[in-house]
Structure formats: structure tokens, C-alpha cells
Protein backbone atom coordinates (compact mmCIF):
# COMPACT_ATOMS: atom_id res chain seq x y z
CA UNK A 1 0.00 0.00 0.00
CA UNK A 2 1.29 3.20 -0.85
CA UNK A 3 2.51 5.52 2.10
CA UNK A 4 0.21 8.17 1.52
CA UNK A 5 -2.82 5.44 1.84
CA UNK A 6 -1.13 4.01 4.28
CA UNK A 7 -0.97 7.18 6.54
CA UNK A 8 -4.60 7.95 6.02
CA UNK A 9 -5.42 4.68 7.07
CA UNK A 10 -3.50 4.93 9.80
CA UNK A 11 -4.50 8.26 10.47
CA UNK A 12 -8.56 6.98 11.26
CA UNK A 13 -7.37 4.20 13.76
CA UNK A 14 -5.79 6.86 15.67
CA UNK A 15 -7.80 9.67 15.65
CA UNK A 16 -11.30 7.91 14.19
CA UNK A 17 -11.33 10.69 11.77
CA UNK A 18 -10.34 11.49 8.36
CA UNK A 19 -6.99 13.77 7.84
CA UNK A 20 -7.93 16.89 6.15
CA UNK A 21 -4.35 17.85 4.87
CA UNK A 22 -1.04 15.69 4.29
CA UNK A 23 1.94 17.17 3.76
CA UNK A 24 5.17 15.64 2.31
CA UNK A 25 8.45 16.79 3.58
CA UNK A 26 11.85 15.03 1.66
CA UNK A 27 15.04 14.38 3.40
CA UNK A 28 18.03 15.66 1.47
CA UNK A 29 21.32 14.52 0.83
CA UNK A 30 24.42 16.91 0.37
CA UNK A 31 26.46 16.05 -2.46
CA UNK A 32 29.17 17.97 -1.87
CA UNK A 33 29.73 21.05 0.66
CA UNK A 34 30.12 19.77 4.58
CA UNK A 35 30.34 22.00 7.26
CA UNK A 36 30.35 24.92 5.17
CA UNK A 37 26.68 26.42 5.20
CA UNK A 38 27.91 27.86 9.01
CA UNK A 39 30.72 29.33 7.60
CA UNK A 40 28.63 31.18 4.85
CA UNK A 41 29.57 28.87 2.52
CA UNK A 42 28.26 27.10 -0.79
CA UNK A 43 26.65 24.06 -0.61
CA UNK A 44 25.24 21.42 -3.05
CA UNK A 45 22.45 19.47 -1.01
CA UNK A 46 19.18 17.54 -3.41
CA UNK A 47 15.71 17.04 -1.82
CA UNK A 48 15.13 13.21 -2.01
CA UNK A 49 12.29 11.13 -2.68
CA UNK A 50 12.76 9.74 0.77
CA UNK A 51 11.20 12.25 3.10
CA UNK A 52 8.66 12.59 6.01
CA UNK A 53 4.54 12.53 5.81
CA UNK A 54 2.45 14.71 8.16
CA UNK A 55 -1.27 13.84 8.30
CA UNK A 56 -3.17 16.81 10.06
CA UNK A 57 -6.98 18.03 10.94
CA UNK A 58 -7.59 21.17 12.90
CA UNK A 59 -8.98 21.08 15.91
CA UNK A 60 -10.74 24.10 17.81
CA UNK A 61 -9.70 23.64 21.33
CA UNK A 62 -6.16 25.12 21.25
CA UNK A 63 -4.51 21.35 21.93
CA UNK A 64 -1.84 20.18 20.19
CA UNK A 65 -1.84 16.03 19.66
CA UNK A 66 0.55 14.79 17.80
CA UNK A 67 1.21 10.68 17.50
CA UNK A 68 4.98 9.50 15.83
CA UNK A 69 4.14 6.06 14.21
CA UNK A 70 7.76 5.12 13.35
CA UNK A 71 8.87 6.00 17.27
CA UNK A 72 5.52 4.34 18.73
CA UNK A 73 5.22 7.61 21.06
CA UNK A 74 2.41 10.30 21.24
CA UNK A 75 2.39 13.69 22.68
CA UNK A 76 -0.26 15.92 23.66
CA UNK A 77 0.04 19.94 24.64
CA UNK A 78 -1.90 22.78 24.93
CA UNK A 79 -0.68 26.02 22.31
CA UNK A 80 -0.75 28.23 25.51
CA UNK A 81 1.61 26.30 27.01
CA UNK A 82 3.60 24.76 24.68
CA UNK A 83 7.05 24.30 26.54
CA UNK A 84 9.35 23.24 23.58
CA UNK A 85 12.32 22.91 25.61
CA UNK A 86 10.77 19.67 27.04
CA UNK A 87 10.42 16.36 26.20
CA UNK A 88 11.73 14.14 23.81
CA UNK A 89 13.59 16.03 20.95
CA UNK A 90 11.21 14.68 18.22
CA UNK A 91 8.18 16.80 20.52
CA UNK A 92 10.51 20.10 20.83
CA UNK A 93 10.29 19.95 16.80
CA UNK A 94 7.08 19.52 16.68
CA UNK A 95 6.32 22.23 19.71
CA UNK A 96 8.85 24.66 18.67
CA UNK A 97 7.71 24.74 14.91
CA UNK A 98 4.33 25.32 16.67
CA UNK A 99 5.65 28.00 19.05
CA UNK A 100 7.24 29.84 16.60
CA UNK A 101 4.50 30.02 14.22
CA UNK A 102 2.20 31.58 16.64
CA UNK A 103 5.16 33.62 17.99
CA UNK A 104 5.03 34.94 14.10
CA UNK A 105 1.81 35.90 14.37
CA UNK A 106 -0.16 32.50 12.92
CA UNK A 107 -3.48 31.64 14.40
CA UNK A 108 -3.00 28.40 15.11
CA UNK A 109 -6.15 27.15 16.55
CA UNK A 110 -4.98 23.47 17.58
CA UNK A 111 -4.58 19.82 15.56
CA UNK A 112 -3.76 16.46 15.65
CA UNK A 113 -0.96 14.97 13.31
CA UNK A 114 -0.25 12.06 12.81
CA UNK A 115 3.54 11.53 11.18
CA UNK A 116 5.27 9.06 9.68
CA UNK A 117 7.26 8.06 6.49
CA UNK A 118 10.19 6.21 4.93
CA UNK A 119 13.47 8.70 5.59
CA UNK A 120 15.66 7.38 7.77
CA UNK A 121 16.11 8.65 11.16
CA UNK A 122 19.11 9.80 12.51
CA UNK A 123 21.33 9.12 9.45
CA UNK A 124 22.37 12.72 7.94
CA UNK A 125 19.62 13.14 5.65
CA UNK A 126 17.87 15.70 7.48
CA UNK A 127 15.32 14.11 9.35
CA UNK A 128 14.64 16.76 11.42
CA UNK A 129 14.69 19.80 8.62
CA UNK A 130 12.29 17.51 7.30
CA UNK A 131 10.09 16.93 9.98
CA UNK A 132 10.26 20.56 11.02
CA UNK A 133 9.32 21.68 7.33
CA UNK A 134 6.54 19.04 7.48
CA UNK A 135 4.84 20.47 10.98
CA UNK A 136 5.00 23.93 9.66
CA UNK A 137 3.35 23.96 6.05
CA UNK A 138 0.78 21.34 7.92
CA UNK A 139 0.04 23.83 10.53
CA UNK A 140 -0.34 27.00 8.11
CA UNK A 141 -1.97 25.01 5.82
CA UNK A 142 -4.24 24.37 8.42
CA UNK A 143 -4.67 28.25 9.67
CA UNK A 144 -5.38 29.10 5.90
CA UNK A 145 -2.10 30.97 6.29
CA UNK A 146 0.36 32.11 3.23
CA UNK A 147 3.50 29.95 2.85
CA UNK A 148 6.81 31.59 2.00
CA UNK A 149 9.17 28.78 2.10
CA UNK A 150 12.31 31.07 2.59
CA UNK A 151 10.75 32.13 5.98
CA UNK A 152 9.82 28.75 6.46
CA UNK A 153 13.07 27.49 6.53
CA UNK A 154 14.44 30.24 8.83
CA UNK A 155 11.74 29.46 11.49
CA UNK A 156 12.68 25.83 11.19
CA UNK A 157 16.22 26.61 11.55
CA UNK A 158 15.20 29.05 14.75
CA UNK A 159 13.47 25.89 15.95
CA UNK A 160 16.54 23.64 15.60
CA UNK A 161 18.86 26.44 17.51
CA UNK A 162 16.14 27.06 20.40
CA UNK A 163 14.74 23.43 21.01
CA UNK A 164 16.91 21.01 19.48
CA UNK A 165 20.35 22.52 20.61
CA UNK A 166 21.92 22.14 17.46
CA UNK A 167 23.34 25.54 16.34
CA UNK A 168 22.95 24.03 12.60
CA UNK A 169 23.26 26.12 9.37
CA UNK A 170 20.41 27.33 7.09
CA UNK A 171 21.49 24.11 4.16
CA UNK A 172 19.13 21.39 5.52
CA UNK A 173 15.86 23.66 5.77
CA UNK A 174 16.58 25.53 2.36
CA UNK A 175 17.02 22.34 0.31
CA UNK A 176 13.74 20.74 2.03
CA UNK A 177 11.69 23.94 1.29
CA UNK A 178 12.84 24.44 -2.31
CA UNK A 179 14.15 21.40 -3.86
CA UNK A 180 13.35 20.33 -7.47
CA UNK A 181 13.11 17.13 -9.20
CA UNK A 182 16.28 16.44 -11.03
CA UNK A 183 18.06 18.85 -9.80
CA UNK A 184 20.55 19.54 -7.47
CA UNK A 185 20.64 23.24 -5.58
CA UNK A 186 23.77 25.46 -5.31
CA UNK A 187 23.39 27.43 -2.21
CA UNK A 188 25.34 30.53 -1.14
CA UNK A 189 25.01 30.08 2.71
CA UNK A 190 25.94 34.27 2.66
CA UNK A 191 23.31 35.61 0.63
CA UNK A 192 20.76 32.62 0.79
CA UNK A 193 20.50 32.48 -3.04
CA UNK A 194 19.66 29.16 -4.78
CA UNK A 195 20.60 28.18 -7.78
CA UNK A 196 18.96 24.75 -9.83
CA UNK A 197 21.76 22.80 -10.95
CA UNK A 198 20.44 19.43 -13.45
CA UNK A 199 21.44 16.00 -12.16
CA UNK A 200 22.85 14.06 -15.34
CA UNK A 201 19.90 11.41 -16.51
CA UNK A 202 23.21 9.22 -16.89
CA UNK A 203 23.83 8.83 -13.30
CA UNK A 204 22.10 7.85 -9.93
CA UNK A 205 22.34 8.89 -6.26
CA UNK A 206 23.11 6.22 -3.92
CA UNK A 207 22.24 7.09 -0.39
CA UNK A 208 24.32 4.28 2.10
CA UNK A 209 23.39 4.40 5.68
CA UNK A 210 26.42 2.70 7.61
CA UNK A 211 23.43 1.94 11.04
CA UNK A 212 25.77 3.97 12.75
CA UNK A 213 23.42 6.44 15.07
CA UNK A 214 24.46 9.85 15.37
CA UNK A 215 22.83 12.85 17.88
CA UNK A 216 24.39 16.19 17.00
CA UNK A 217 23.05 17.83 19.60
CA UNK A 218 25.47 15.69 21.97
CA UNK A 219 28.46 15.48 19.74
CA UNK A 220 31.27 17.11 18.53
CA UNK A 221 28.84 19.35 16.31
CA UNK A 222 28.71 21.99 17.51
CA UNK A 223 32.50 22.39 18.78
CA UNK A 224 33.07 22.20 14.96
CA UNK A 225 31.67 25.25 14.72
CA UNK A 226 32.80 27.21 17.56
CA UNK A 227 36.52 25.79 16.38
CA UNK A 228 35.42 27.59 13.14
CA UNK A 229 34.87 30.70 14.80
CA UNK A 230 37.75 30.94 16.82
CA UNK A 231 39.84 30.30 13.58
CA UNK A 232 38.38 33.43 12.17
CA UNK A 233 39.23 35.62 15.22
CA UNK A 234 42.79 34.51 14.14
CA UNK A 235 42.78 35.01 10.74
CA UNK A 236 41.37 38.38 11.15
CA UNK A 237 44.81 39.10 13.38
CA UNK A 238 46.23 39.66 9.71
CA UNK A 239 43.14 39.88 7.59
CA UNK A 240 40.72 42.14 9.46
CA UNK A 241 38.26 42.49 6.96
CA UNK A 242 37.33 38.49 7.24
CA UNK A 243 33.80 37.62 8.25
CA UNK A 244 33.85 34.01 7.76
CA UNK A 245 35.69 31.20 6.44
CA UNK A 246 34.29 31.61 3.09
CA UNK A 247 35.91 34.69 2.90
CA UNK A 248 39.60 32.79 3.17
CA UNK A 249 41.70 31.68 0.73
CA UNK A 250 44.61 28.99 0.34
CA UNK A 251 46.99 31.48 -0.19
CA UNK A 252 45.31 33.39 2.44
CA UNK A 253 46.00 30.70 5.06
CA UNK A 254 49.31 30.31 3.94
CA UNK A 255 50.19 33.75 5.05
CA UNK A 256 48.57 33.28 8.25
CA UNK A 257 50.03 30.33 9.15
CA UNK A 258 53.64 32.20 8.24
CA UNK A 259 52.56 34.80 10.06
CA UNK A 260 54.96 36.88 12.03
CA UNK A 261 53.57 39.91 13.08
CA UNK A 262 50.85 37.94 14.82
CA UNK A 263 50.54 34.13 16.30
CA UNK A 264 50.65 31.63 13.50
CA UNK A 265 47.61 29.65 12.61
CA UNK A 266 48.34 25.78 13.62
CA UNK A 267 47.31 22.76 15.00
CA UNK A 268 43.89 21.75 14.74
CA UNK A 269 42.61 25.27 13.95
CA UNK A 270 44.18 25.54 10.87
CA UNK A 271 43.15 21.88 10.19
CA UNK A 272 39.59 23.06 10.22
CA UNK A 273 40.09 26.14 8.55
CA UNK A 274 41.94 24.17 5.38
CA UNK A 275 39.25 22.00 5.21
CA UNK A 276 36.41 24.55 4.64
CA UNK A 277 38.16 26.42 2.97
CA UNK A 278 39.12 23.65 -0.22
CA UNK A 279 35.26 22.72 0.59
CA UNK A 280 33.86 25.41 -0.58
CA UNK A 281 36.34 25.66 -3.82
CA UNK A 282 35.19 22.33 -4.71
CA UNK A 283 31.21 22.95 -4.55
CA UNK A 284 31.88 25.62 -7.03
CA UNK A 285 34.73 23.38 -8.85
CA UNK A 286 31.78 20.18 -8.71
CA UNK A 287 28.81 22.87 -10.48
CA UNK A 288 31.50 23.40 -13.11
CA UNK A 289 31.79 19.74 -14.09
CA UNK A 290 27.69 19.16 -13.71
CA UNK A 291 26.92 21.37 -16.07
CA UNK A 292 29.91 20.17 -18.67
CA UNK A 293 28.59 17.02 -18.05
CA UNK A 294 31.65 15.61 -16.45
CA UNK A 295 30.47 13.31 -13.50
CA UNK A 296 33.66 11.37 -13.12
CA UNK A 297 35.68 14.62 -12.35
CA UNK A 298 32.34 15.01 -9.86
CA UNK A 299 33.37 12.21 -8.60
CA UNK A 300 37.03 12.36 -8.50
CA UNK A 301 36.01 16.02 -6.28
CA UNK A 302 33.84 13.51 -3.92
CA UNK A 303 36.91 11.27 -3.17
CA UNK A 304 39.04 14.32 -2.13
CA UNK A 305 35.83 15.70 -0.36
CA UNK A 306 35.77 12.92 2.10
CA UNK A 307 39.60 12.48 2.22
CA UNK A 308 39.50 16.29 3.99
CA UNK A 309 36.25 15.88 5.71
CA UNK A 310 38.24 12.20 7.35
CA UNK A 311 41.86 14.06 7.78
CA UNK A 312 41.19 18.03 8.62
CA UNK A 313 37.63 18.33 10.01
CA UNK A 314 37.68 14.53 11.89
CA UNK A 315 33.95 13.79 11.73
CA UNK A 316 34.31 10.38 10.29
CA UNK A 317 34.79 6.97 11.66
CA UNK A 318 35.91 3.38 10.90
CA UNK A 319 32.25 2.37 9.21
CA UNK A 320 31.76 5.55 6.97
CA UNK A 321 35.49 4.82 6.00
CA UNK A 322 34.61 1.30 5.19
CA UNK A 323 31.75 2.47 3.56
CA UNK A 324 33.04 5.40 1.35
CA UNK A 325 36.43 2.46 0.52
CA UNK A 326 33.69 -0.31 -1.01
CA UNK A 327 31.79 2.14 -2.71
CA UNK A 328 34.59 3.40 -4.01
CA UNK A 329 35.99 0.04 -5.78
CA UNK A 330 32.34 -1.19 -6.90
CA UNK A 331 31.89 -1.20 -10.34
CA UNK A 332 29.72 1.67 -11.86
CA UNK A 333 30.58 3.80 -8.88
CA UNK A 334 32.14 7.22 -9.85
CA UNK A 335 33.01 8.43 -5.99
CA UNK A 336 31.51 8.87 -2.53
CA UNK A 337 31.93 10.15 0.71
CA UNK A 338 29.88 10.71 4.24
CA UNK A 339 26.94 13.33 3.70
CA UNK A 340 25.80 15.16 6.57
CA UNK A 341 27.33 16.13 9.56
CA UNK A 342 29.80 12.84 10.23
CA UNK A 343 29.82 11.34 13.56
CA UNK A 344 28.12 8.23 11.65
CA UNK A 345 24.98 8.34 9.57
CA UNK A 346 25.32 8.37 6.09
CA UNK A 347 27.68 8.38 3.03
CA UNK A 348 26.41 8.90 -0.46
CA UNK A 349 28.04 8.01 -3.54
CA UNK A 350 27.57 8.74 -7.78
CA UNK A 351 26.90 5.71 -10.05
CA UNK A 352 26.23 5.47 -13.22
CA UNK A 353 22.20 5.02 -13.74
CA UNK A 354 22.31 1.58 -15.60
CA UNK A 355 24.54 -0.08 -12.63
CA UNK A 356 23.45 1.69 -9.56
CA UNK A 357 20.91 -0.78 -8.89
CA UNK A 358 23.25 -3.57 -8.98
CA UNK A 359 25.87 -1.24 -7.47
CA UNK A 360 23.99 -0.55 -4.37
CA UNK A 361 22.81 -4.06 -3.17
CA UNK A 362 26.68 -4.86 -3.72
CA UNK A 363 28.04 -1.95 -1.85
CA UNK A 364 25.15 -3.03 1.09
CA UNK A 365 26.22 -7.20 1.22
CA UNK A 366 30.08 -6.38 1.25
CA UNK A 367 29.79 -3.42 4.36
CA UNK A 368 27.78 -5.91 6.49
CA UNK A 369 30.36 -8.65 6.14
CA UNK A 370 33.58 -6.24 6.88
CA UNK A 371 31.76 -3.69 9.59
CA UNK A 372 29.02 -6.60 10.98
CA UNK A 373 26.61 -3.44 10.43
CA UNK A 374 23.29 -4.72 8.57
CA UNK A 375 23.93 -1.33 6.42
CA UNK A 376 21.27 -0.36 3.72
CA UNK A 377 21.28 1.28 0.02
CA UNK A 378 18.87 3.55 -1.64
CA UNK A 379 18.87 4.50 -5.66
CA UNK A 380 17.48 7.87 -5.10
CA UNK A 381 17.05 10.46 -7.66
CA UNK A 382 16.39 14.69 -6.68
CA UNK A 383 12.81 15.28 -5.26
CA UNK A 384 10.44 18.37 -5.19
CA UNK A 385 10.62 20.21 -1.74
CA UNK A 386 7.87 19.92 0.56
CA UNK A 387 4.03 19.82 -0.06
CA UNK A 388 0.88 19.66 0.40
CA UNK A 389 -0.62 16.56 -1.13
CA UNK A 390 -4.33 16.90 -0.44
């Protein structure tokens, strides 16, 4: 049965009632461009056609029921006291999304969702942009309310910072809100301008979860970033007019880290530093090839992508490794490397469309027996953003 019957279905046992609106949210996968969208960087994310489903019907009484099939939990507040900070972090998504929205000014009247869906939770593929994206164009759908993605996004991002703890860049929410079917979407993280980029019909995304959990919120996330920022308070020791690591050069950190008039940039900081800084060269280096058509030099840029993101930033581990190492010698496969933020989750890789199938169940067999993970494959292909489906 197809999910969106499914949900409806489901939706009746639960609340003996009939959904009025169902929203689909996608995941997304990054393609290239990690840990760059904090540093006002460029990213390369595609919405998938793996996402999140939100089943809602308004209610009048100001409650706020919402039921999480995949998680088997339920949770139940009133608008007027909403406290987001609470709970489970699935409910501070839900409750923060609603907070916000009435903070904006929405008249949110009350509802009961039901959500469910086929993303994968926890693995890099923005589960929660997704779910947060969902709950909000449910909710305004619901108040009759005008949707402007853009400001959709932010609020979900606000959401993430406030609730969720993770002090996450604006990448995940953008590519949910606007993604398009066969494309990919070049972001500048700086101006927040989007650009389509077309996906080859000649290749395939392959999403690989390694069934490695990761929580951001309690990892080495968010000391990323501050590491980021603290290696721009250096830099700017000899370049003062630096905002952000996207404003840094290799020749620029070369200087700095001869620096003599001022302490030398080293160590781990300039580890971090060097590895957004090549990031961001090879988003823009990756569009290039796209649009010549060139997906092995894509590819090639996808190797060296994870090599940096393993090396300088240290947000990999022995599974993606293994994971991004058999993807790499499968047949068909042009390159791959982890997607998200590390810390385990996800790797993706570029295959060529005829083999991916093939490519994928191999890559999936030949993990399990060297990591004694029960990894799995998708053959994905770029999605439309979140909608409303009835």
C-alpha cells in the first residue's frame, strides 16, 4: 500500500477521523559542501524522494496532539503552554515549529498529526529539517495561512537552535523547502540564493546508511563550529576584513600560518580552517563539471571531499570509512563520501544510472560482512521540496 494510503489509514485508527491535509516533507542529501553552510559557505544538497509525511486536521480547542508512528510515542500539549524545551527532541520539533508560528503571528487554533514516512532517522539526511518543514506547512496550511518557504526554513532553523540545541546552518531547511526534481541546488550560505543545478539522466544517487546512530546535539557538532569561529578571530589578526571562512583563501591561510607579526595559525585550527576552505572551492569546482557534463571529475572532487572531511575536520569513523572504501571500488561507482554532519549516519556516492541498482545491493552485502553493520542502500534520484498533497 502506498505511504500516503497508508498514513490515512492509519491516520482513522488513531484519531477515528479522516486527515484533512497531508503534507510531504523530503530528506536531502548533500552532495558535496560539509560544514560549510555555518561558515557562509556554498553548498550542493538535493531534496530526495525519501522524506517525512504529516497527516493533520484542525482542531478548535487550542490542543496540540501529535502521534509518531515510526517512534511508537504520542504527545499531547496545549498552544498556551507549549514548553518546547521539554520532552523528547522529536516533541521540541514539533512544539517549537508550533511556538514559533504563533510567535510569528499565525493563528493556530490546535490539531492532531499524525507523522510518519520512509526517511531514515538519525542518518544525515535531514530528518529533522524535514520533519520541522513538514509540521510547519501542515500547521499554516491548516490556519489558511500564506507559505513563503524562505521564511519557512528560517523558522525551522530558529526551531533547531532554540529546542533542538543544534546551532545548525540554514542548508538542511533551504534544500527541504525548495528542492526540485532532477536537480541539485547550489546554495550561497551568505546571501541565501539558490541556484537549480540538473542532475545528469546518466547517473544515480546512492544514499548508504552505515546503522551507525548519530545525535548532534550531543556530539562534537557543535564544537566544529565554535573551532570555526575561533579560527576566524585569528585570521582576522592579519586579515581584518574576514567575516567568515568563506571569505579565506589557500593562499590566504598560507600567510597566516607564516605569520609573524601575529601568532601563526596551527594545530587543529588551521586543520579546520583548510578544510572549509578547499570545501567550498570544490562545490563551485563540482557545479563546473555538472553542467559540462563531467560526473567522473564530480566524482574524482567527492573522493578528495571525504579524504578532507576524514583528515582536517575529523567527523568520520571506521564504518563511513569502510563504507566510502567499497563504494569506491564497486563497479559503476564514480566516488563517494559521508553526507551530513559525520559522527556516523550516512555516506552517499555517484553511479552510473544503468549499474546503480546492482551497485547498491553490492556496496550493502560487502559493508555488512567487513563492519558486521546490517547497512542499507537507496537508488534515489532529486525530489520536489515539501508539499501539500491533499
Amino acid at each position: 500500500m502506498p505511504l500516503r494510503q497508508q498514513i490515512e489509514h492509519q491516520y482513522n485508527a488513531c484519531f477515528d477521523t479522516a486527515p484533512t491535509v497531508i503534507v510531504h516533507s523530503p530528506g536531502r542529501v548533500n552532495l558535496i559542501g560539509e560544514h560549510t553552510d555555518y561558515n557562509e559557505g556554498y553548498v550542493l544538497p538535493a531534496a530526495l524522494d525519501l522524506g517525512t509525511l504529516v497527516a493533520a486536521r484542525a482542531r478548535a480547542d487550542g490542543r496540540l496532539r501529535a502521534v509518531a508512528l515510526r517512534l511508537e510515542e504520542r504527545d499531547e500539549a496545549d498552544l498556551a503552554d507549549l514548553h518546547p524545551r521539554e520532552g523528547p527532541v522529536w516533541t521540541r520539533y514539533v512544539r517549537g515549529v508550533a511556538a514559533l508560528l504563533l510567535e510569528a503571528g499565525r493563528d493556530l487554533a490546535g490539531a492532531d498529526l499524525l507523522i510518519d514516512g520512509d526517511l531514515p532517522l538519525g542518518g544525515g539526511l535531514s530528518s529533522s529539517a524535514s520533519l520541522e518543514l513538514g509540521i510547519a506547512v501542515a500547521l499554516s496550511t491548516l490556519a489558511g495561512c500564506a507559505i513563503d518557504r524562505r521564511e519557512l526554513a528560517l523558522l525551522a532553523q530558529r526551531a533547531e537552535h532554540q529546542f533542538a540545541g543544534v546551532q545548525c546552518g540554514i542548508m538542511d531547511q533551504l534544500a527541504v523547502a525548495f528542492g526540485q526534481a532532477g536537480q541539485a541546488l547550489l546554495i550561497d550560505c551568505r546571501s541565501l540564493k539558490i541556484e537549480p543545478v540538473p542532475i545528469p539522466d546518466t547517473v544515480r544517487i546512492v544514499v548508504l546508511d552505515s546503522g551507525v546512530p548519530r545525535t548532534l546535539a550531543g556530539s562534537a557538532y557543535n564544537r566544529r563550529r565554535a573551532q570555526c569561529e575561533e579560527a576566524v578571530r585569528w585570521l582576522r589578526e592579519v586579515y581584518p576584513e574576514v567575516r567568515a571562512l568563506r571569505d579565506v583563501t589557500p593562499e590566504m591561510l598560507q600567510v597566516a600560518v607564516g605569520a609573524t607579526h601575529a601568532p601563526p595559525l596551527q594545530g587543529t585550527l588551521l586543520r579546520r580552517a583548510r578544510h572549509v576552505v578547499s570545501e567550498d572551492q570544490r562545490v563551485l569546482d563540482s557545479v563546473a563539471a555538472l553542467r559540462r557534463g563531467e560526473v567522473a571529475q564530480f566524482g574524482r572532487l567527492m573522493v578528495a571531499s571525504h579524504a578532507s572531511l576524514r583528515d582536517d575536520y575529523e567527523v568520520s569513523g571506521p564504518e563511513l570509512d569502510a563504507l566510502t572504501e567499497i563504494a569506491g571500488a564497486t563497479p559503476g561507482v564514480l566516488g563517494a563520501r559521508l553526507t551530513g554532519a559525520g559522527f556516523g549516519g550516512c555516506a552517499v556516492a555517484l553511479a552510473e544510472a544503468e549499474r546503480a541498482e546492482e551497485a547498491a545491493a553490492s556496496i550493502a552485502a560487502r559493508y555488512r560482512e567487513a563492519a558486521g553493520r546490517d547497512g542499507q542502500a537507496y537508488v534515489c534520484t532529486p525530489a520536489e521540496g515539501v508539499r501539500v498533497l491533499t
